[in-house]
Each structure stands twice: as C-alpha cells, then as structure tokens.
Protein backbone atom coordinates (compact mmCIF):
# COMPACT_ATOMS: atom_id res chain seq x y z
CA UNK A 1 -18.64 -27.64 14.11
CA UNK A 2 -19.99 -25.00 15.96
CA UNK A 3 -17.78 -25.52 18.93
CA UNK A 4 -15.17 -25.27 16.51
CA UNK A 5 -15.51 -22.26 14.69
CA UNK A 6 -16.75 -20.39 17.69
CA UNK A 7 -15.13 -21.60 20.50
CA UNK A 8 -11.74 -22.99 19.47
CA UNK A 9 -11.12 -21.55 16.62
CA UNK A 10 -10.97 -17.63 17.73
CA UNK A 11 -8.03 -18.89 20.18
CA UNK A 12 -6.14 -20.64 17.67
CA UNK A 13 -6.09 -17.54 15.75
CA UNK A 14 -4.79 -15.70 19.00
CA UNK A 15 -2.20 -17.93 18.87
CA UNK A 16 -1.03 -18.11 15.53
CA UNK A 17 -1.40 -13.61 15.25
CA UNK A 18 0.74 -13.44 18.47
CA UNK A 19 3.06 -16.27 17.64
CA UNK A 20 3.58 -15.33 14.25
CA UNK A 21 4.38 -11.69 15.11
CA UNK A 22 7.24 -12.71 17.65
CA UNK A 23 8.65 -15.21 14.96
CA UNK A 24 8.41 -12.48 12.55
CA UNK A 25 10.36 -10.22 14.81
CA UNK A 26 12.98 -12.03 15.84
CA UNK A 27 13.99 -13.72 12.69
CA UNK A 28 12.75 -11.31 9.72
CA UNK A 29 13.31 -8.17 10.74
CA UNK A 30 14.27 -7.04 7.56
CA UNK A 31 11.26 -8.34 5.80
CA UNK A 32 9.25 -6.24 8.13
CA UNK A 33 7.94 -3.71 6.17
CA UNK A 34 5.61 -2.04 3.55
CA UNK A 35 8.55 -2.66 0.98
CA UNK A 36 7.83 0.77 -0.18
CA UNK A 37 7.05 1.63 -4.00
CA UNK A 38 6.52 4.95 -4.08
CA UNK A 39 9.69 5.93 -5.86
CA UNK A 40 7.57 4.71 -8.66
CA UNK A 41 4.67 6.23 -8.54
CA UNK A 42 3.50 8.62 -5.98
CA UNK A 43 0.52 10.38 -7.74
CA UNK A 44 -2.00 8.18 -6.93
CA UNK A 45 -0.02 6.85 -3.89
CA UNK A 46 -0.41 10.41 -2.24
CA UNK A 47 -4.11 10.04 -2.84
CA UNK A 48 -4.99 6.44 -2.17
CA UNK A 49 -2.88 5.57 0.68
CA UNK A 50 -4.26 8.18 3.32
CA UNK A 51 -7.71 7.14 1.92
CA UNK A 52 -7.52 3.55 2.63
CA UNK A 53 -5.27 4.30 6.15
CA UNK A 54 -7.47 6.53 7.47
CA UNK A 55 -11.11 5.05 6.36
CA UNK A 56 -9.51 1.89 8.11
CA UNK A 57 -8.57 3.78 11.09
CA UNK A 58 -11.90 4.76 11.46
CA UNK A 59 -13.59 0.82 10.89
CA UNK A 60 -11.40 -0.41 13.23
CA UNK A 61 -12.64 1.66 15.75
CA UNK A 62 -16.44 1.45 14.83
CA UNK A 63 -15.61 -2.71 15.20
CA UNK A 64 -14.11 -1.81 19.31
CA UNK A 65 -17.07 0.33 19.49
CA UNK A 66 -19.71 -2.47 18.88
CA UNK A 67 -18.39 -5.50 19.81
CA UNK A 68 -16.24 -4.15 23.34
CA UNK A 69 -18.69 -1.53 24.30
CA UNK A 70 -22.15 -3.32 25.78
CA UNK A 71 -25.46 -2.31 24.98
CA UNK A 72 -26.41 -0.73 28.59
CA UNK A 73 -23.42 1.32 28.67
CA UNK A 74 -24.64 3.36 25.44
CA UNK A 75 -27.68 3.47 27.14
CA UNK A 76 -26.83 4.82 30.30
CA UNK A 77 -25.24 7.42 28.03
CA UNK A 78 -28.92 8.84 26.51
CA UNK A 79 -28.47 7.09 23.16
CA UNK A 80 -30.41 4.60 22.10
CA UNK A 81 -30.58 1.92 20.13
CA UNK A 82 -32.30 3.56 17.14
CA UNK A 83 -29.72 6.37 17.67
CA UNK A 84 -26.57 4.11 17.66
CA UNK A 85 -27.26 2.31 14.95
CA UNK A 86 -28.06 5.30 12.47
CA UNK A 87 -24.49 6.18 13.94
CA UNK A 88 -23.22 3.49 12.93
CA UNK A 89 -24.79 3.31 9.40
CA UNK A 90 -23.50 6.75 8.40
CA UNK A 91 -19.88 6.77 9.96
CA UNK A 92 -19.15 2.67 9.51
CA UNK A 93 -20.56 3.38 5.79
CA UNK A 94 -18.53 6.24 5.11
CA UNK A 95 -15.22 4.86 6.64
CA UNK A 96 -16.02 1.07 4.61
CA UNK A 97 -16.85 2.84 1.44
CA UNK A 98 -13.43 5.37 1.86
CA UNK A 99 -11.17 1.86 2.82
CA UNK A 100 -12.76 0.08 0.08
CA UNK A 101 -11.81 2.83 -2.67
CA UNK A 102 -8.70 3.81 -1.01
CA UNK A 103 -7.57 -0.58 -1.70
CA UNK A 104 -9.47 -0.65 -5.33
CA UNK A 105 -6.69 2.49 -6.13
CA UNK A 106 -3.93 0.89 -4.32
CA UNK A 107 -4.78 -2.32 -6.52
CA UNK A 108 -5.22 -0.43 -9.90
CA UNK A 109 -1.75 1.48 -9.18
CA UNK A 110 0.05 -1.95 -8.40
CA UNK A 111 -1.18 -3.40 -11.33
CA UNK A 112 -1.08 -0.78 -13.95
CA UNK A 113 2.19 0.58 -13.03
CA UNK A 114 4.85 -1.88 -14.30
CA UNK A 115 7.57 -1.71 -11.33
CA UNK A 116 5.16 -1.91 -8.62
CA UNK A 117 3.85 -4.80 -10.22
CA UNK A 118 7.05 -6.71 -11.22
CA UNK A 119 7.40 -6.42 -7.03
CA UNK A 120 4.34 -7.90 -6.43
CA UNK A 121 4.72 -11.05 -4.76
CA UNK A 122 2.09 -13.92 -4.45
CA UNK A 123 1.74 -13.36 -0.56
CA UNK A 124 0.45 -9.86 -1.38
CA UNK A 125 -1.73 -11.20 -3.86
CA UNK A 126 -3.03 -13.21 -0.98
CA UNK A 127 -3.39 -11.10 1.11
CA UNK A 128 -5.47 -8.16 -0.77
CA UNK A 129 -8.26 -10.97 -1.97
CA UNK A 130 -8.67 -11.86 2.31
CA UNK A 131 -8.42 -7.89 2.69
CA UNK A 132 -11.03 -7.25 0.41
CA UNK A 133 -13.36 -9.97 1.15
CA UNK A 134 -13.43 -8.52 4.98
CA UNK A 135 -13.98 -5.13 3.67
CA UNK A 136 -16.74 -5.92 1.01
CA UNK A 137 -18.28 -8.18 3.65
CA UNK A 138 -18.08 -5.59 6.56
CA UNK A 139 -20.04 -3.04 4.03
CA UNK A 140 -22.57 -6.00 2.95
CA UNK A 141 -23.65 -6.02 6.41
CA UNK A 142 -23.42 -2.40 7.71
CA UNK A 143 -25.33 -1.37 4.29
CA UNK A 144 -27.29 -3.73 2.50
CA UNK A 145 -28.17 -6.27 5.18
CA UNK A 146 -29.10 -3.68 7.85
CA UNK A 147 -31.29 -2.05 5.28
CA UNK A 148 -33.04 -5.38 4.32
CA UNK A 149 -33.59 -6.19 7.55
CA UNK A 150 -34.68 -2.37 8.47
CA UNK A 151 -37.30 -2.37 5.79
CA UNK A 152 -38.85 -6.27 6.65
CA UNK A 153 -38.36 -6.33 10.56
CA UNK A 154 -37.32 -3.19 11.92
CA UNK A 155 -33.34 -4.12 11.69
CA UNK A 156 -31.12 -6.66 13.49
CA UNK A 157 -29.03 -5.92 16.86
CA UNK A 158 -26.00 -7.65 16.50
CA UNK A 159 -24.83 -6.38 19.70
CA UNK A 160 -27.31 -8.59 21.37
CA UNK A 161 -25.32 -11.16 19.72
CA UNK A 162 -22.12 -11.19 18.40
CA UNK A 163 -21.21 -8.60 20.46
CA UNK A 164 -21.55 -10.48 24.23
CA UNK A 165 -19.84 -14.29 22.05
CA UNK A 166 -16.75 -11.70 21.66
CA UNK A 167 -16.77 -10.35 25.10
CA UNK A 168 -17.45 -13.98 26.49
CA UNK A 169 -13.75 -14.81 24.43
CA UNK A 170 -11.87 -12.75 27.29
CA UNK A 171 -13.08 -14.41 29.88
CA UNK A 172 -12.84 -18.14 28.59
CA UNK A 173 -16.33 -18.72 28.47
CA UNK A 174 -17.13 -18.63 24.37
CA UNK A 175 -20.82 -18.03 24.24
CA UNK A 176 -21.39 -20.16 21.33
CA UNK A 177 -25.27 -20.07 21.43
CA UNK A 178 -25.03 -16.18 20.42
CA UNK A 179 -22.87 -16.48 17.61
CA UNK A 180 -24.83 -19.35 16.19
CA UNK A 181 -27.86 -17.26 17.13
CA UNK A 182 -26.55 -14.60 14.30
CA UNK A 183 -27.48 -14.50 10.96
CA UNK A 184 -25.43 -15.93 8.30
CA UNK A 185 -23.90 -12.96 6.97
CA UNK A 186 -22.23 -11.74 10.61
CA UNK A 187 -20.74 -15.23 10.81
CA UNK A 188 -19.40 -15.04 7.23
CA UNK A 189 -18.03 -11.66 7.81
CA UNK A 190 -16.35 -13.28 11.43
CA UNK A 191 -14.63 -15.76 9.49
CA UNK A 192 -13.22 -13.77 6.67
CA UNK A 193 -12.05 -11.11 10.08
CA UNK A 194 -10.48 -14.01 12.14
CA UNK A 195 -8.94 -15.57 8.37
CA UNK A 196 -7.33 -11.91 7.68
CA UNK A 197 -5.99 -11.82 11.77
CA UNK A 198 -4.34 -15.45 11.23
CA UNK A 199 -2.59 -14.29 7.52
CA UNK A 200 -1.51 -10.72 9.16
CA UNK A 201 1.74 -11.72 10.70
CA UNK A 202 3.08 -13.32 7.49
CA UNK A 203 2.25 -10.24 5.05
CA UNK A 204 3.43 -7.00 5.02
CA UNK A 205 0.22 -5.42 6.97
CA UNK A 206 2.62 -6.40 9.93
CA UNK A 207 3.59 -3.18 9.52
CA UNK A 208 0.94 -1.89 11.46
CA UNK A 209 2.47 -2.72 14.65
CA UNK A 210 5.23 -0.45 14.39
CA UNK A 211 3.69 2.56 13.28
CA UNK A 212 5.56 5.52 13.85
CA UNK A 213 3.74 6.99 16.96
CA UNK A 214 6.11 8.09 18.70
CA UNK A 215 6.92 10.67 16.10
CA UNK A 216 4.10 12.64 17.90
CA UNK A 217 6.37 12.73 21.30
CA UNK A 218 10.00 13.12 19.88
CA UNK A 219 11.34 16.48 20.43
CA UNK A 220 12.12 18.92 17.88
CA UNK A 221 14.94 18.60 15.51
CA UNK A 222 17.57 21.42 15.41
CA UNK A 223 19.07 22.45 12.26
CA UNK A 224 21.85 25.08 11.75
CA UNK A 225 22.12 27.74 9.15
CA UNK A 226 25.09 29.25 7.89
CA UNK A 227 25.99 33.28 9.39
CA UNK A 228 25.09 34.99 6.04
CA UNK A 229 27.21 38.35 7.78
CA UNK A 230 30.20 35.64 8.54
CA UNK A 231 33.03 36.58 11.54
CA UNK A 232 33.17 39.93 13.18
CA UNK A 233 35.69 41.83 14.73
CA UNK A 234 39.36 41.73 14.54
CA UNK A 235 40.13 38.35 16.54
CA UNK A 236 37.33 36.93 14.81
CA UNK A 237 37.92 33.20 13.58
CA UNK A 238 38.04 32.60 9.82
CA UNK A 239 36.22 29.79 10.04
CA UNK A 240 32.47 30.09 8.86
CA UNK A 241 30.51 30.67 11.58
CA UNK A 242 26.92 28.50 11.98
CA UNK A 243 23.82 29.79 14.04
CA UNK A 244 21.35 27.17 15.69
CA UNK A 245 17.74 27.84 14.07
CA UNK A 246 14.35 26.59 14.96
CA UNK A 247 12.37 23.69 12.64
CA UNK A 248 10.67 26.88 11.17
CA UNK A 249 13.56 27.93 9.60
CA UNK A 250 14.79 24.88 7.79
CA UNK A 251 13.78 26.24 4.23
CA UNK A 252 15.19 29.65 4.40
C-alpha cells in the first residue's frame, strides 16, 4: 500500500492533471472558465476574491519553498532551521488563515445569494469540500501540529522528510521510506493535495492556467477624444475632428 500511495500514485495523478487539461482544452473550451457571477453580487466578491487569490498565491509558494528548496541550501544562506521554520509559521499561517476566510466568504456569498446559487453545479460543490479539506489540513499542520510537536519535542522537520520523497518524484526514484517515515498528519494532508491536483482539470479552478499575465506586457491602449475647439481655418473639414490621447486621459 505504501508503494502505492507513494510511489505510483503521485504519477498517476501527473497523468490524469496533464491529460485532463489537454482534453479540457481541446474539446471544452467554452466550459473553461470561472463562469463568472459577479453581475450578481459584487460586494462581497470585491472583498473575498482577492483574499482567497492572493492568500493562495502566497501558500503555493511557501509549498515550492519547502518541498523544492533543500535543507543545505537555506543553510548555506545563514538561516537556520529554527529561523525557517518561525518563517514559515508566521507567513504560511497568515496566507492559510487569509485563503481559508477568503473560500468561507466565497461559500457564504454562493449560498446566500439566490442566483449564484441556482448556478451552482454539483462539480463545484465537489470541488470546494476537496478545496477546503487541503486548506484546513495545510493550517492543521503549519499551526496546531507544529505547535504540539514544538511544545513536547522541540518540533518536526518535514523537510527531512517529505521534502527529499517529493524531490526523489523528479528523478524516478520515489523515496518511499521518507514519506512513510512522516507523521500521519503530512501524509493526510499529501493525499487530500494530490486528490485536489487529480479533480483540478475537471472544475473550474482550471482557470488558473490561463491567467491573464500577459496583461502585465501588452502595450498601452490608445483612446481618442473628441477636438472640443472642432476645425480651424477656412479649408478646414467639417467633419469632427478626433485627437489621439494617452490611457491617462480616458475619463476626461
């Protein structure tokens, strides 16, 4: 079983993320999307969605951190294990409590706003109890296991082991002993990870491989105003005349 979950299983998941995505692509492209819902509300939306976008932003790259990033390279750096891992209690704690609230809103606006609601399908119903799970599990962990563990036997390094079984995935070599070596709660919170990864092509959190980025790089839109004075001098055209303006002026 352990070969299984640890050594086969985070391949198969590979698989069925990348597999899913190109079948996605090429044969829903118009399901693939956030189907939108703030022309019904957009009070709370304004509030909750940069809350839960952002705070998971920020887990996903405290997860790269940990798990890519070895030990000795932090180390070489001047910070130490103590250091990192008071790091990552206050940041990974403050972006998993921010993601958590940011969902709990999104949830309580789906459900207590009657349109977003009546567009509710079951595959996002799905989809938030796997989101959630990995999100209260992540916090379990970063919070209240570390701290149990702090106060009894100093704290647990769990880039001594689940970090190098995630590393050893790239290279073919799935160090199974590590990840079997980790407590209980790590190997929950794996599963629920590698369960959300597997669903992600088939919901609408697809999304989040065509994020607008390149809206950083586009260049500038130009807008023209109409000539408030209008034609000049004698041979002038009747026509109204238009003058290019900058972005700046698109209210005026």
């Amino acid at each position: 079983m352990d070969i299984v979950l640890w050594a086969a299983l985070p391949y198969l998941m590979v698989v069925v993320l990348v597999g899913g995505t190109i079948w996605r692509y090429r044969y829903d492209q118009f399901g693939w999307t956030t189907r939108s819902s703030q022309l019904y509300e957009s009070r709370l939306l304004r509030f909750a969605s940069p809350l839960f976008h952002f705070g998971l932003l920020f887990v996903v790259l405290g997860h790269l951190m940990g798990l890519v990033v070895p030990q000795s390279w932090t180390a070489a750096l001047g910070l130490s294990e103590n250091g990192y891992h008071a790091l990552a209690l206050t940041l990974g704690g403050v972006a998993g409590i921010g993601t958590l609230a940011g969902i709990v809103l999104l949830i309580v606006r789906r459900r207590t706003t009657g349109p977003v609601f009546m567009a509710t399908t079951r595959n996002d119903k799905a989809m938030y109890v796997v989101l959630v799970a990995a999100i209260l599990a992540g916090l379990w962990v970063t919070l209240v296991f570390n701290a149990i563990e702090r106060a009894s036997t100093g704290g647990y390094n769990y880039r001594a082991t689940v970090g190098p079984w995630f590393r050893s995935l790239f290279w073919f070599q799935p160090d199974v002993g590590k990840m079997t070596a980790a407590p209980v709660d790590y190997r929950i919170h794996t599963l629920i990870g590698m369960l959300l990864l597997t669903i992600f092509p088939f919901t609408r959190l697809v999304h989040a491989f065509t994020a607008p980025v390149h809206y950083l790089f586009r260049p500038y839109l130009v807008y023209r105003s109409r000539d408030a004075a209008g034609p000049r001098g004698a041979g002038a055209s009747t026509a109204r005349a238009w003058s290019p303006v900058g972005t700046r002026d698109r209210t005026r």
